[in-house]
Protein backbone atom coordinates (compact mmCIF):
# COMPACT_ATOMS: atom_id res chain seq x y z
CA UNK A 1 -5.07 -24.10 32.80
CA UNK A 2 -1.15 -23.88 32.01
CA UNK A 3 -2.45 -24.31 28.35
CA UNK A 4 -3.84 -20.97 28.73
CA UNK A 5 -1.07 -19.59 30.08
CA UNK A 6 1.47 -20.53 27.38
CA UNK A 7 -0.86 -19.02 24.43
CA UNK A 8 -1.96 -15.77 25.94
CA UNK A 9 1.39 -14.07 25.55
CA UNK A 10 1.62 -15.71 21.68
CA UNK A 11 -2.09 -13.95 20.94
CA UNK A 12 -1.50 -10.79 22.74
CA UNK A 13 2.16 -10.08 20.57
CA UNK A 14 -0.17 -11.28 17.09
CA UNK A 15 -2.78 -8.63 18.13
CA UNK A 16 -0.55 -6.17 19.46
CA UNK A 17 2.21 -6.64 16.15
CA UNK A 18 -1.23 -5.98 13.73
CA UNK A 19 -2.58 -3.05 15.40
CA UNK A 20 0.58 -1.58 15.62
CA UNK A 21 0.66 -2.28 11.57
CA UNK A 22 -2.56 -0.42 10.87
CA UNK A 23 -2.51 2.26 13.52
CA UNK A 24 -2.04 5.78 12.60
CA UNK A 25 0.65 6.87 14.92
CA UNK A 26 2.20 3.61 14.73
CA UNK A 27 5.67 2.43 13.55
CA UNK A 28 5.54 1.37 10.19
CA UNK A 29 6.83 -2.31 9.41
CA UNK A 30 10.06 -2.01 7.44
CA UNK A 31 10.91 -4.70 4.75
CA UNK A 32 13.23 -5.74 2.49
CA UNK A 33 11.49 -6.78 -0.87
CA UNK A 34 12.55 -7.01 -4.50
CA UNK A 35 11.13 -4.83 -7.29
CA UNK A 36 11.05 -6.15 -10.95
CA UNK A 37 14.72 -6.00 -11.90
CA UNK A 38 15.55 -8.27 -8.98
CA UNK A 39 17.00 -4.96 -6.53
CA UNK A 40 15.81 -5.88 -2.78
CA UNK A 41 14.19 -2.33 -1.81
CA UNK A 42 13.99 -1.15 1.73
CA UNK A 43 11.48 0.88 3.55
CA UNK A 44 14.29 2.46 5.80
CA UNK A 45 16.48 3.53 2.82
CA UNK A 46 13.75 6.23 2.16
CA UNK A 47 13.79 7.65 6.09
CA UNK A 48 13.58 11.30 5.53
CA UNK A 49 11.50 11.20 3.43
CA UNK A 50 7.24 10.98 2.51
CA UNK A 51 6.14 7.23 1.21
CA UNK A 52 3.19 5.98 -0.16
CA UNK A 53 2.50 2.19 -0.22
CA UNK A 54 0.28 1.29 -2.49
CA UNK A 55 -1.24 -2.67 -2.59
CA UNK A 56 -1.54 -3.73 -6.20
CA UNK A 57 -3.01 -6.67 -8.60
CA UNK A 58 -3.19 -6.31 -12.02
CA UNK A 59 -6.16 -9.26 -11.73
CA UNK A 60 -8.16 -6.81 -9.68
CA UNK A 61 -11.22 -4.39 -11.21
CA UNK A 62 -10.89 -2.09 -8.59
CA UNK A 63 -6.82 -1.77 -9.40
CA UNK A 64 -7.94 -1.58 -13.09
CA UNK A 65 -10.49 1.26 -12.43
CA UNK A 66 -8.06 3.47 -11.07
CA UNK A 67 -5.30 2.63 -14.24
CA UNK A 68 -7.59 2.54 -16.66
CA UNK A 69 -9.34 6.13 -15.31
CA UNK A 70 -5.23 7.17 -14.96
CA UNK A 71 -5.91 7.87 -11.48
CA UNK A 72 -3.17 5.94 -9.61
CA UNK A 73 -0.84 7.30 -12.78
CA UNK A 74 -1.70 11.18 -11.97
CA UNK A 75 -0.88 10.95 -8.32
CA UNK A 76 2.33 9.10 -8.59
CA UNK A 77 3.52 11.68 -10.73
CA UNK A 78 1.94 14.45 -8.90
CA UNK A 79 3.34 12.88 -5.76
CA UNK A 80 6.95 12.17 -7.25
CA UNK A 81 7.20 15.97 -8.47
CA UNK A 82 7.09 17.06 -4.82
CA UNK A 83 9.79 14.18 -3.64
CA UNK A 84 7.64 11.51 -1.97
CA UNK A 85 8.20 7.95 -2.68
CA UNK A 86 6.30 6.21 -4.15
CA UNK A 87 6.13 2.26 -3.86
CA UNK A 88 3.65 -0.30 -5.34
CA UNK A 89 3.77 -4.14 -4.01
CA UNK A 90 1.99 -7.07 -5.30
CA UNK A 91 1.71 -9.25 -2.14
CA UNK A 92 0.01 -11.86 -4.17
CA UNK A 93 1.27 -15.16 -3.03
CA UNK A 94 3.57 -17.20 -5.72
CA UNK A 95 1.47 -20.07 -5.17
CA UNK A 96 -1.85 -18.11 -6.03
CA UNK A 97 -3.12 -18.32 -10.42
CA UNK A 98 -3.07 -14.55 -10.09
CA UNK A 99 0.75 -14.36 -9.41
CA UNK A 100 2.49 -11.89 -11.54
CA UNK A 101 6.24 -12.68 -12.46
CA UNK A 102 8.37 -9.31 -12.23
CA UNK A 103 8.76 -9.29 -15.93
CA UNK A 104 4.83 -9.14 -15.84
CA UNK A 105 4.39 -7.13 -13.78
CA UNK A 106 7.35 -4.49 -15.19
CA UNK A 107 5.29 -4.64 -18.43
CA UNK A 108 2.14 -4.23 -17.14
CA UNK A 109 3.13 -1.27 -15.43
CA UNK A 110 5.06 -0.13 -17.96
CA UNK A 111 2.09 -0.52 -20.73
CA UNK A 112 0.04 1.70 -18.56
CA UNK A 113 2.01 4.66 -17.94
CA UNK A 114 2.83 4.27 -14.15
CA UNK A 115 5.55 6.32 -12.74
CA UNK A 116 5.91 5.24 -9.15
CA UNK A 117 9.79 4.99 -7.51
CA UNK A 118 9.61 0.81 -7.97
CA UNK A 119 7.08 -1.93 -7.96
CA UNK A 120 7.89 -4.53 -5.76
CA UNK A 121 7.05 -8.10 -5.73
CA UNK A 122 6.24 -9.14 -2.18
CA UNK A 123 6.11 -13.13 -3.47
CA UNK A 124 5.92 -14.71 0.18
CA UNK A 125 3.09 -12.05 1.05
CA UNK A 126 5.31 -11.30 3.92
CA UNK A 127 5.33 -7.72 3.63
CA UNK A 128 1.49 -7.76 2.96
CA UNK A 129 0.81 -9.83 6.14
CA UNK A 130 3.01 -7.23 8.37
CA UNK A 131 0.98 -4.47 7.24
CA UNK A 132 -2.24 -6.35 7.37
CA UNK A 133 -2.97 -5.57 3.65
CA UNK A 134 -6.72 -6.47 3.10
CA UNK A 135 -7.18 -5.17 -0.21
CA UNK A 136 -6.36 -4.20 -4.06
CA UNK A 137 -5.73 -1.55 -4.01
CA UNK A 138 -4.98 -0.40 -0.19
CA UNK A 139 -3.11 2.56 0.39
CA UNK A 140 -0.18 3.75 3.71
CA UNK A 141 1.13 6.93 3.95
CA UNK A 142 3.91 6.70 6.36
CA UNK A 143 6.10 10.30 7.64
CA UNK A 144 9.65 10.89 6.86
CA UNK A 145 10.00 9.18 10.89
CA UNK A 146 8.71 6.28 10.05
CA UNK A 147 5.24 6.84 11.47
CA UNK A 148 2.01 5.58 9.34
CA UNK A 149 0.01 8.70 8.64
CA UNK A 150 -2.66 7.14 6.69
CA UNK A 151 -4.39 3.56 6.13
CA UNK A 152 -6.93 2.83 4.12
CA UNK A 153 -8.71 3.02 0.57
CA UNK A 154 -7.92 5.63 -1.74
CA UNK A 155 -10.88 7.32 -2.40
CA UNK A 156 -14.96 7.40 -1.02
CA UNK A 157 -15.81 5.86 -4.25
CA UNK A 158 -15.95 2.24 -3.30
CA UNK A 159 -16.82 0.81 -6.98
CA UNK A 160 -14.87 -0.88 -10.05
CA UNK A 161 -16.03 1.62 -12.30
CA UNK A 162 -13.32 4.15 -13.53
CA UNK A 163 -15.91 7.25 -14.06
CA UNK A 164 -16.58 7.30 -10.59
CA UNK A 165 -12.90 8.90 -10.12
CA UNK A 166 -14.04 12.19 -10.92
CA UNK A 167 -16.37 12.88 -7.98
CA UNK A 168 -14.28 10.83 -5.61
CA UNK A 169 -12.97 12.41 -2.37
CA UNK A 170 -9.27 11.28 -3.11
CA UNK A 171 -8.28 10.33 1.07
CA UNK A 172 -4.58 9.91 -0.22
CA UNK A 173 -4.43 13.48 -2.10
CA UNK A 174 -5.94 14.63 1.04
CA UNK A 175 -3.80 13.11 3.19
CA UNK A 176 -0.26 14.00 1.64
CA UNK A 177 -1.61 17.62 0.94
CA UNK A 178 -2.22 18.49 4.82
CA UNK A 179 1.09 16.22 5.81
CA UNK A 180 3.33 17.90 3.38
CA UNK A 181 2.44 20.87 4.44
CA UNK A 182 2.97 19.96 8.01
CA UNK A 183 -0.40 19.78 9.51
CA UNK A 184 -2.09 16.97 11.31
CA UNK A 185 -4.27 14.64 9.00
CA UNK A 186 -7.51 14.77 9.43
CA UNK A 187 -8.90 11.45 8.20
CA UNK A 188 -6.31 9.17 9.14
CA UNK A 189 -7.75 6.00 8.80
CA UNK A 190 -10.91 4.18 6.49
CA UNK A 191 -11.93 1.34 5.52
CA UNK A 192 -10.12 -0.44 2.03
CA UNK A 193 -12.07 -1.56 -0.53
CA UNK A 194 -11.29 -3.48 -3.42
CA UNK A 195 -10.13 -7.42 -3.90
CA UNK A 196 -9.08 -9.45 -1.22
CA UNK A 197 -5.43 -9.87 -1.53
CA UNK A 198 -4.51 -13.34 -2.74
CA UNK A 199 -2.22 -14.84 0.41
């Protein structure tokens, strides 16, 4: 019976730390991670301000659909134009074959045109873990307070292939449209698709 006792409060502050993660409404999980040049990068130094998080591996179709299709390119710079941040992480674990060094992953970002604020490399998957990152890609939108706006996948079009961009209901567009302009958003939450992300 005291066995019970002692673990309850240990589960309860798990569940209640990863629905508070993935809750619209919720508090988003600050970090501290490096991007590719080595420069630790902190959620809180962009308070004030819109951010997207965006969960990445190169390894991944579903990532590769929306670089190859220039999807994920267009809205970081349509994103970027109107000041929000923009921030792609590779929680892949350093002990998983589909780590990326930062050199890698600077080139491969690089070779495709992307234009978000930094790509970070989240090597311990600790960052990925406190936002309970399920997927490649997985997309946050969290409010200049902090708050997570949006969690989920980034379009209706759950498939690798790239031509299904242009008839997909884009839920990150959507949601940064109605935020920006200071209404409530109306789908706040979906379901990721994509590739498990390698912890």
């Amino acid at each position: 019976m005291s066995h019970s006792f002692r673990f309850i409060p240990l589960l309860l502050a798990l569940t209640i730390g990863s629905a508070v993660a993935a809750t619209p409404g919720g508090a988003a999980p600050d970090f501290s991670i490096a991007d590719t040049a080595g420069k630790p990068v902190k959620l809180a130094d962009f308070k004030g301000k819109f951010v997207v998080l965006e969960w990445t591996n190169p390894e991944c179709p579903f990532v590769q659909k929306h670089y190859v299709s220039q999807n994920m390119q267009d809205l970081q710079k349509e994103w970027a134009a109107k000041e929000v941040v923009w921030l792609s992480i590779n929680s892949t674990n350093q002990s998983s074959s589909e780590f990326k060094t930062p050199q890698q992953m600077s080139d491969w970002m690089k070779a495709k045109g992307a234009a978000q604020k930094a790509t970070l490399i989240d090597a311990t998957s600790a960052a990925g873990k406190a936002y309970s990152a399920k997927t490649t890609p997985h997309m946050f939108v969290i409010d200049p307070a902090g708050k997570v706006l949006y969690n989920g996948a980034i379009d209706d079009k759950r498939s690798a292939n790239p031509a299904d961009v242009k008839t997909a209901n884009n839920y990150v567009r959507a949601a940064l449209t109605q935020a920006v302009a200071g209404k409530p958003v109306t789908m706040a939450s979906t379901t990721p698709y994509g590739c498990t992300v390698k912890y």
